[in-house]
Protein backbone atom coordinates (compact mmCIF):
# COMPACT_ATOMS: atom_id res chain seq x y z
CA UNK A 1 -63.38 -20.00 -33.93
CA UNK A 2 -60.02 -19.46 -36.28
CA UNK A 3 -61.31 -16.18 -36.85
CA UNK A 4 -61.64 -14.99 -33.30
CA UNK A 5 -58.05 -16.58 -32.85
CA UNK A 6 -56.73 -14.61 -34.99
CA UNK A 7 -58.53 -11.44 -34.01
CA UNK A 8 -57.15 -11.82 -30.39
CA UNK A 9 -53.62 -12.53 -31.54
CA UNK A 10 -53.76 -9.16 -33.73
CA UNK A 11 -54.54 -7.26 -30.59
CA UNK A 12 -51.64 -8.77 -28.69
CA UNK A 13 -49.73 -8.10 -31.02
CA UNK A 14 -50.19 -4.64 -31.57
CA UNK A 15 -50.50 -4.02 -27.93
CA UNK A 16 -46.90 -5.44 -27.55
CA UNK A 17 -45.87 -2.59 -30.13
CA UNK A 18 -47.11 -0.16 -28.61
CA UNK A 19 -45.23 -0.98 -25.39
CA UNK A 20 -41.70 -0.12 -24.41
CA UNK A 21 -39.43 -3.23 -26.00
CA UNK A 22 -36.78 -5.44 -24.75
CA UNK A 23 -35.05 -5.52 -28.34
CA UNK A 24 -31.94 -3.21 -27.95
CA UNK A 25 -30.96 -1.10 -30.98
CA UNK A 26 -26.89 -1.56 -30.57
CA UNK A 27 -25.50 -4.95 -30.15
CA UNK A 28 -22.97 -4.34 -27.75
CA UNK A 29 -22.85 -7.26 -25.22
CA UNK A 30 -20.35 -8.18 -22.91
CA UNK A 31 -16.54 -9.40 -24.32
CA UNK A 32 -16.69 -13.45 -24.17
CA UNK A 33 -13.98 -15.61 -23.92
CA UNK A 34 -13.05 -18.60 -26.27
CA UNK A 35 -13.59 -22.29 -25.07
CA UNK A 36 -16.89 -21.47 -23.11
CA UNK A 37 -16.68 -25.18 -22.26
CA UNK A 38 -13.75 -25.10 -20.64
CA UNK A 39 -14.59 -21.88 -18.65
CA UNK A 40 -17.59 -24.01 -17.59
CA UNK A 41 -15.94 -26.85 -16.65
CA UNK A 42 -13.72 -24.74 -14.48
CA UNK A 43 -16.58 -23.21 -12.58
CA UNK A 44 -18.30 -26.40 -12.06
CA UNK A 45 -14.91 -27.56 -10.69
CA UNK A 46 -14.32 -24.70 -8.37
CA UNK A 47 -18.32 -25.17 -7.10
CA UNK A 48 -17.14 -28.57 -5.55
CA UNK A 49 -14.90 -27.25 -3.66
CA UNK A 50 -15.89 -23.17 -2.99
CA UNK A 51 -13.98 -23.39 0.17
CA UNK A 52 -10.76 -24.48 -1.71
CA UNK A 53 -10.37 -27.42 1.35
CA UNK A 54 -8.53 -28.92 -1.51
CA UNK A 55 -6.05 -26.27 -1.40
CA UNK A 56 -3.92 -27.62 1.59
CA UNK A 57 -4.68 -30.97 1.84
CA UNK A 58 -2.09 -32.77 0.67
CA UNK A 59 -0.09 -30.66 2.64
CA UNK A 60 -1.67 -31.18 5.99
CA UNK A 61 -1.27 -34.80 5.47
CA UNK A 62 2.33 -34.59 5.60
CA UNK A 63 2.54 -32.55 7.82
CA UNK A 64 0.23 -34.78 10.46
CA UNK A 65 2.90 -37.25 10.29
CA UNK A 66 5.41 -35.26 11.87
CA UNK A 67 5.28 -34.82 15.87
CA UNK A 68 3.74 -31.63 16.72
CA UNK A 69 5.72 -28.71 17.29
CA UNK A 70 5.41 -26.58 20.25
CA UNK A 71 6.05 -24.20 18.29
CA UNK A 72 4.08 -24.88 15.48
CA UNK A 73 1.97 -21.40 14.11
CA UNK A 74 -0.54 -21.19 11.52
CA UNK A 75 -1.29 -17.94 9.69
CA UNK A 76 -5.00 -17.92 8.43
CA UNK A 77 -6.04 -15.39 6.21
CA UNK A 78 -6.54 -14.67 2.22
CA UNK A 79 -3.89 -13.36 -0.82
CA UNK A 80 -2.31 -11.18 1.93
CA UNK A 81 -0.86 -14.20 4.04
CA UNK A 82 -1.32 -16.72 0.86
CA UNK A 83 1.94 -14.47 -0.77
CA UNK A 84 3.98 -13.65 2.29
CA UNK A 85 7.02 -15.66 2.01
CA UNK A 86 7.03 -16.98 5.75
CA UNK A 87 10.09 -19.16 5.29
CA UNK A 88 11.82 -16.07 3.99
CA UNK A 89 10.93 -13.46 6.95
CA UNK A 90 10.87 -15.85 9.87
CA UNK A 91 13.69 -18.44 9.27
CA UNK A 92 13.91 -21.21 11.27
CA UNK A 93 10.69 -20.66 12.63
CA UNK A 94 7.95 -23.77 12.67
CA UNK A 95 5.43 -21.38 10.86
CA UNK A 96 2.43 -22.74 8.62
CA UNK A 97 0.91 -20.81 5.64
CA UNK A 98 -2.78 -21.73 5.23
CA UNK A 99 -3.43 -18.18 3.27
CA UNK A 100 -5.92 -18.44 0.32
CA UNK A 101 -6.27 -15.90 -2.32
CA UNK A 102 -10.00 -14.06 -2.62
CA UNK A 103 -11.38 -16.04 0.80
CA UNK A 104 -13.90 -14.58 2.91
CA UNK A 105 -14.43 -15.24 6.77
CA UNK A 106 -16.99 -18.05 5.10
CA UNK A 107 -14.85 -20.02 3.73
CA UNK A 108 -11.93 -19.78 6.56
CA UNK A 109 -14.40 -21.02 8.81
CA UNK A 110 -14.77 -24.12 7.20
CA UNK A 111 -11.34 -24.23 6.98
CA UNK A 112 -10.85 -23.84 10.59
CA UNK A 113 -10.24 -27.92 11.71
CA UNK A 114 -8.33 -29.39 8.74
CA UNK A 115 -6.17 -26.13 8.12
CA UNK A 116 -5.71 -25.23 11.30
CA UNK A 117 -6.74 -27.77 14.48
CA UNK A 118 -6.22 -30.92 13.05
CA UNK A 119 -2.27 -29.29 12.89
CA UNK A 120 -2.06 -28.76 16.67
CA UNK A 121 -0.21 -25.70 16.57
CA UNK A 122 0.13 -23.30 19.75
CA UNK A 123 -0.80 -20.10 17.86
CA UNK A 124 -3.44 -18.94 15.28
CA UNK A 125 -2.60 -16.03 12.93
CA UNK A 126 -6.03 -14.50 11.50
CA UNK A 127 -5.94 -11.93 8.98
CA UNK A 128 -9.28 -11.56 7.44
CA UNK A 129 -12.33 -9.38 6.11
CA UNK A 130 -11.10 -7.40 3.39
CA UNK A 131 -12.44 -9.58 0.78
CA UNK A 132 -15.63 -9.76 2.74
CA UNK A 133 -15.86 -5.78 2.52
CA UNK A 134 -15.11 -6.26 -1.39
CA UNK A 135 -18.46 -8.25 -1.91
CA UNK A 136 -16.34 -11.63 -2.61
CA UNK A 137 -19.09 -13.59 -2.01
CA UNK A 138 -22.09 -11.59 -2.12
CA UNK A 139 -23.04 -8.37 0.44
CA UNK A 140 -21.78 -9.25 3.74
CA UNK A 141 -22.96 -6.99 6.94
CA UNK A 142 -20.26 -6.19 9.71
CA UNK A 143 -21.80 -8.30 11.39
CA UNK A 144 -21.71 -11.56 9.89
CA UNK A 145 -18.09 -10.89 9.50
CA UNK A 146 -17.73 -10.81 13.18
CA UNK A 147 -19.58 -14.09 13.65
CA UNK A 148 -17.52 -15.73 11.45
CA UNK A 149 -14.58 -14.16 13.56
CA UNK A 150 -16.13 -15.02 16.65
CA UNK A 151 -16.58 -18.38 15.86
CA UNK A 152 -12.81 -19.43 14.51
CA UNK A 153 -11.34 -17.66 17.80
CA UNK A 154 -14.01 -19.96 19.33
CA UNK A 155 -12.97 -23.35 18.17
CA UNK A 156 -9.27 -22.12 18.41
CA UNK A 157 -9.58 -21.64 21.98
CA UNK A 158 -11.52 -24.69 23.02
CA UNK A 159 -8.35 -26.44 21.75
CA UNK A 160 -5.77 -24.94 23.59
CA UNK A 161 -4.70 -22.69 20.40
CA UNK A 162 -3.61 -18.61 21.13
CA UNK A 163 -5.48 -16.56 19.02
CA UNK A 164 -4.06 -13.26 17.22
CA UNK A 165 -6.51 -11.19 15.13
CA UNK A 166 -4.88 -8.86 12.91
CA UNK A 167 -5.99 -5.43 11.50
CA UNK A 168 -6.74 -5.36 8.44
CA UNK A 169 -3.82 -3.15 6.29
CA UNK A 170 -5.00 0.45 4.30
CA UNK A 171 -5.70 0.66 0.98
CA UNK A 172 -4.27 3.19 -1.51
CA UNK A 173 -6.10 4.20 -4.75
CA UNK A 174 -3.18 5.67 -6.17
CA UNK A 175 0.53 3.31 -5.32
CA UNK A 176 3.28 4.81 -7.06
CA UNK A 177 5.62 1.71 -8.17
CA UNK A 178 4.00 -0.39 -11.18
CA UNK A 179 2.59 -4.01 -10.06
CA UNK A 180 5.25 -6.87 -9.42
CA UNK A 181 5.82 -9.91 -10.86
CA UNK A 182 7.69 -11.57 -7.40
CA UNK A 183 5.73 -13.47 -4.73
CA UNK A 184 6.07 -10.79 -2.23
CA UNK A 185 4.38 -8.25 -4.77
CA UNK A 186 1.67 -10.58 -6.44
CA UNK A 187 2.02 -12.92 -9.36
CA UNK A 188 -1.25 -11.72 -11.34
CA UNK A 189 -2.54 -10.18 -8.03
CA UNK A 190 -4.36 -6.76 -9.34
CA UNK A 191 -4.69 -5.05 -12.60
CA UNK A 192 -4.89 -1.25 -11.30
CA UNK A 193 -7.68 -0.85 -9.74
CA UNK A 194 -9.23 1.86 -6.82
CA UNK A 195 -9.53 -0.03 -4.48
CA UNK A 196 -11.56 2.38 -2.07
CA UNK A 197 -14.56 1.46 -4.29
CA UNK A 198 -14.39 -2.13 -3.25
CA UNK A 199 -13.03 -1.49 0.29
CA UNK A 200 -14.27 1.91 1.33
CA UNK A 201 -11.47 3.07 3.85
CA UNK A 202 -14.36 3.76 6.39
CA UNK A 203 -15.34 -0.04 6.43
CA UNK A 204 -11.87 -0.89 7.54
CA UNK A 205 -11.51 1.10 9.92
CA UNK A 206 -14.90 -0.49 10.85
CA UNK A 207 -13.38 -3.69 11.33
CA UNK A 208 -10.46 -2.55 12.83
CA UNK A 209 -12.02 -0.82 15.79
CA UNK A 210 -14.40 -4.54 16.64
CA UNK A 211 -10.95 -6.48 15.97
CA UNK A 212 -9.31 -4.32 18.50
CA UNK A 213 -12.40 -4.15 21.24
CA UNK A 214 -12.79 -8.01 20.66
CA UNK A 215 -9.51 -9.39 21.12
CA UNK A 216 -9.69 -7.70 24.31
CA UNK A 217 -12.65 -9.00 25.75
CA UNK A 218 -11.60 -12.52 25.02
CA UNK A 219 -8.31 -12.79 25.76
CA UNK A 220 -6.75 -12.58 22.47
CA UNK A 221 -4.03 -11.09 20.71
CA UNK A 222 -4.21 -7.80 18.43
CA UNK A 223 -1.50 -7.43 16.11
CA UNK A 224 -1.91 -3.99 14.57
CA UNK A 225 -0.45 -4.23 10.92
CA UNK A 226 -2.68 -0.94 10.13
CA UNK A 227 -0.52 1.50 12.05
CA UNK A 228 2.67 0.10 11.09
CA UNK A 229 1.39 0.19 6.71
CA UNK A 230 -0.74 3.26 6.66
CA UNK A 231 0.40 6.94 6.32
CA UNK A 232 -0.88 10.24 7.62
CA UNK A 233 -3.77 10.36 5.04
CA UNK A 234 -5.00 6.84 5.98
CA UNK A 235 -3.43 5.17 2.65
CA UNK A 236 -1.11 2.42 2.61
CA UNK A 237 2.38 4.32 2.82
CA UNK A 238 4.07 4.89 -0.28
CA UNK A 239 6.32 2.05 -1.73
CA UNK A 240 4.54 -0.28 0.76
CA UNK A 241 2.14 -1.74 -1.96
CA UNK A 242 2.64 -2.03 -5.65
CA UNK A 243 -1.30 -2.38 -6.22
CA UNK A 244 -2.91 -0.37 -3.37
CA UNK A 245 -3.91 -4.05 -1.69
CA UNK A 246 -1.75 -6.39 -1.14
CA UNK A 247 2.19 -5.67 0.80
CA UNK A 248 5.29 -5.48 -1.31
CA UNK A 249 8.54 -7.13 0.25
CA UNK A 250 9.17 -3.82 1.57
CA UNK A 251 5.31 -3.85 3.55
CA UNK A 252 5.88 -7.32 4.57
CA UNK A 253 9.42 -6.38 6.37
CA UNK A 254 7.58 -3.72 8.53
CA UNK A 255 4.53 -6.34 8.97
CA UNK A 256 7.12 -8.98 10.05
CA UNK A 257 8.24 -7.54 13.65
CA UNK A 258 4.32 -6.96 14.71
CA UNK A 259 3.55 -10.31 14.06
CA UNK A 260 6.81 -11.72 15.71
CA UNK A 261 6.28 -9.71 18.72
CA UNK A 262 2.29 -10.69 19.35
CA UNK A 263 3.39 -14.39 18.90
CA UNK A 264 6.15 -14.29 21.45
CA UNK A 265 4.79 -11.42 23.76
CA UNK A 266 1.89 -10.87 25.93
CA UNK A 267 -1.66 -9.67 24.86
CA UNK A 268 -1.28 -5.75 24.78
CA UNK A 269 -2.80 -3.02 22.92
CA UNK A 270 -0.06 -0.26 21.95
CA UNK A 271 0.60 2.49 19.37
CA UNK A 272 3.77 3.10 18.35
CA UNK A 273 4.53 5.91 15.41
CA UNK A 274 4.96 4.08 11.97
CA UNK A 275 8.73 6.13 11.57
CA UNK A 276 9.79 5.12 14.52
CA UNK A 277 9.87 1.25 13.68
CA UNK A 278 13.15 -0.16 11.24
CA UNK A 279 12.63 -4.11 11.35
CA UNK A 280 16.42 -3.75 10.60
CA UNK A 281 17.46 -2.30 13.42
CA UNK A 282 16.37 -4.75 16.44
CA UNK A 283 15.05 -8.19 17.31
CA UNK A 284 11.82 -9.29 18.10
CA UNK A 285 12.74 -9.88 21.55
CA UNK A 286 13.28 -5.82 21.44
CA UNK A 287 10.01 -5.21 20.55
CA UNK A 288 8.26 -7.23 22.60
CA UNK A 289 9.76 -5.12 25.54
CA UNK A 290 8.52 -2.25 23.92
CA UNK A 291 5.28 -3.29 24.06
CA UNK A 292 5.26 -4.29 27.47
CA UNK A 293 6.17 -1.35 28.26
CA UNK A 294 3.19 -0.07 26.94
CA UNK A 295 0.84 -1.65 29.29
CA UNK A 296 2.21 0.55 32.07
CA UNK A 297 3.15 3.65 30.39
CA UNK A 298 1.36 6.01 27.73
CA UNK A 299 1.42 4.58 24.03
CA UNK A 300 4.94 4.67 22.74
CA UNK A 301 5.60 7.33 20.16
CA UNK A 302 9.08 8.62 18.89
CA UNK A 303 9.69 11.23 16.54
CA UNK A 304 10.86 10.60 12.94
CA UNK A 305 14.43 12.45 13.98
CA UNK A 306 14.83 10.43 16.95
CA UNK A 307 14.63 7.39 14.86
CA UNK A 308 16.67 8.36 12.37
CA UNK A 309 13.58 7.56 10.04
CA UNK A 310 13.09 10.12 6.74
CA UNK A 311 10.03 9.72 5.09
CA UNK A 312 9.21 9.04 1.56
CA UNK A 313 8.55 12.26 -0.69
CA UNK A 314 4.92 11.45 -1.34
CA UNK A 315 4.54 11.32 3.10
CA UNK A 316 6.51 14.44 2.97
CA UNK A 317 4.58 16.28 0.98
CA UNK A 318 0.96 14.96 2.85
CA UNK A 319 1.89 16.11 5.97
């Protein structure tokens, strides 16, 4: 009996060398970081809470014990409304950051009554998707993006609560000013990256074209942050970003006035040429004419020399 043991082992074994291995013949593994236990303790950690409700809480606490403002808006989205200094560009203004760095549509879902509802304001800001085109949390289809979409304007509406959905902004694979180290540029935002790997250009415009049809077939409010960021190659306009993702102070400025003048104005849909804009040079109130003017007339477009508008070297030499 030992003997035929050991017979069959002998064949398995020399079966096994004939066959292609699994031992490698360079050790070359992946670059590990010191304290492993740490590193798992802070994944375990971030598993309890993967939709970050944590983030804000404390916050929305306080802020429930304050009468409501009627003028109370909440910007939902990810890093791109989690760094924009809303104090800073709207003064005065009741305005609520509930932005989270890397979020999906998933997770802002979730979000959606403690963030947002349980704060009665009388607008909703949503900016989101990009991170859902970037595989955040796993493959996402367009679709499932727009359910999650679909179901936040949803439960914003059945409480009384405006809704504006926001283009998503361009990328750019190649920004020209090195990375920031301010809050309007990204504290540890992006080692330089291309980004049109992770967000293929044609997926945003994807998304933008449903954001666009949708908000018009249910009453909501486009805010078109694309046209205003990208340039005549479809990149995010040079000196705009400092990674190719995320505004600089200088994106946010020309961001600013669409936002201001889809929260005060009516619902519209209009195009207006990215030179012709200077945030410095009128209201909101001023734009928000504009854009009613729109509704009636063809899609607003003024030249670069009526605006008194030059553009950078790099748009220059693109167009």
């Amino acid at each position: 009996m030992v003997r035929r043991v050991t017979i069959v082992l002998l064949l398995a074994l020399s079966i096994g060398a004939e066959a292609e291995g699994q031992l490698s013949t360079d050790f070359n593994p992946p670059r590990a970081n010191c304290c492993l236990t740490t590193a798992a303790q802070s994944l375990a950690d971030q598993l309890q809470d993967w939709n970050q409700l944590g983030r804000y809480h404390s916050a929305n606490e306080e802020l429930r014990k304050r009468p409501a403002d009627p003028q109370r808006v909440v910007f939902m989205g990810d890093s791109i409304t989690d760094l924009w200094n809303l104090a800073d560009a709207f003064p005065g203004k009741p305005f609520v950051n509930r932005g989270i760095g890397g979020q999906t549509t998933a997770q802002m879902l979730v979000r959606m009554y403690p963030d947002v509802i349980a704060l009665e304001p009388v607008v909703m800001v949503i900016l989101a998707g990009t991170n859902d085109i970037a595989r955040n949390n796993g493959p996402q289809t367009l679709e499932m993006i727009q359910h999650n979409i679909m179901a936040m304007r949803e439960l914003a509406q059945t409480h009384k609560i405006k809704v504006i959905l926001c283009a998503l902004t361009p990328i750019d694979d190649n920004p020209e000013e090195p990375p920031a180290t301010g809050r309007a540029g990204g504290p540890g935002i992006a080692a330089r990256r291309k980004q049109s790997e992770q967000r293929p250009p044609a997926d945003i415009l994807k998304l933008n074209a449903w954001l666009r049809d949708y908000a018009a077939r249910t009453n909501s409010t486009f805010a078109d942050y694309y046209t205003v960021t990208v340039d005549g190659q479809g990149e995010f306009r040079a000196g705009y970003t400092n990674d190719g993702l995320h505004p600089n102070a200088r994106g946010y400025r020309w961001m600013a006035p669409v936002i201001a003048a889809a929260i005060e104005g009516p619902c519209v849909d209009s195009v207006i040429d990215v030179y012709a804009i200077d945030p410095a040079r009128f209201t909101s109130r001023s734009i928000v004419a504009l854009l009613k003017s729109s509704r009636t007339q063809r899609p607003v477009r003024i030249t670069r020399q009526a605006a008194g508008v030059e553009p950078s070297s790099r748009d220059r030499d693109r167009h």
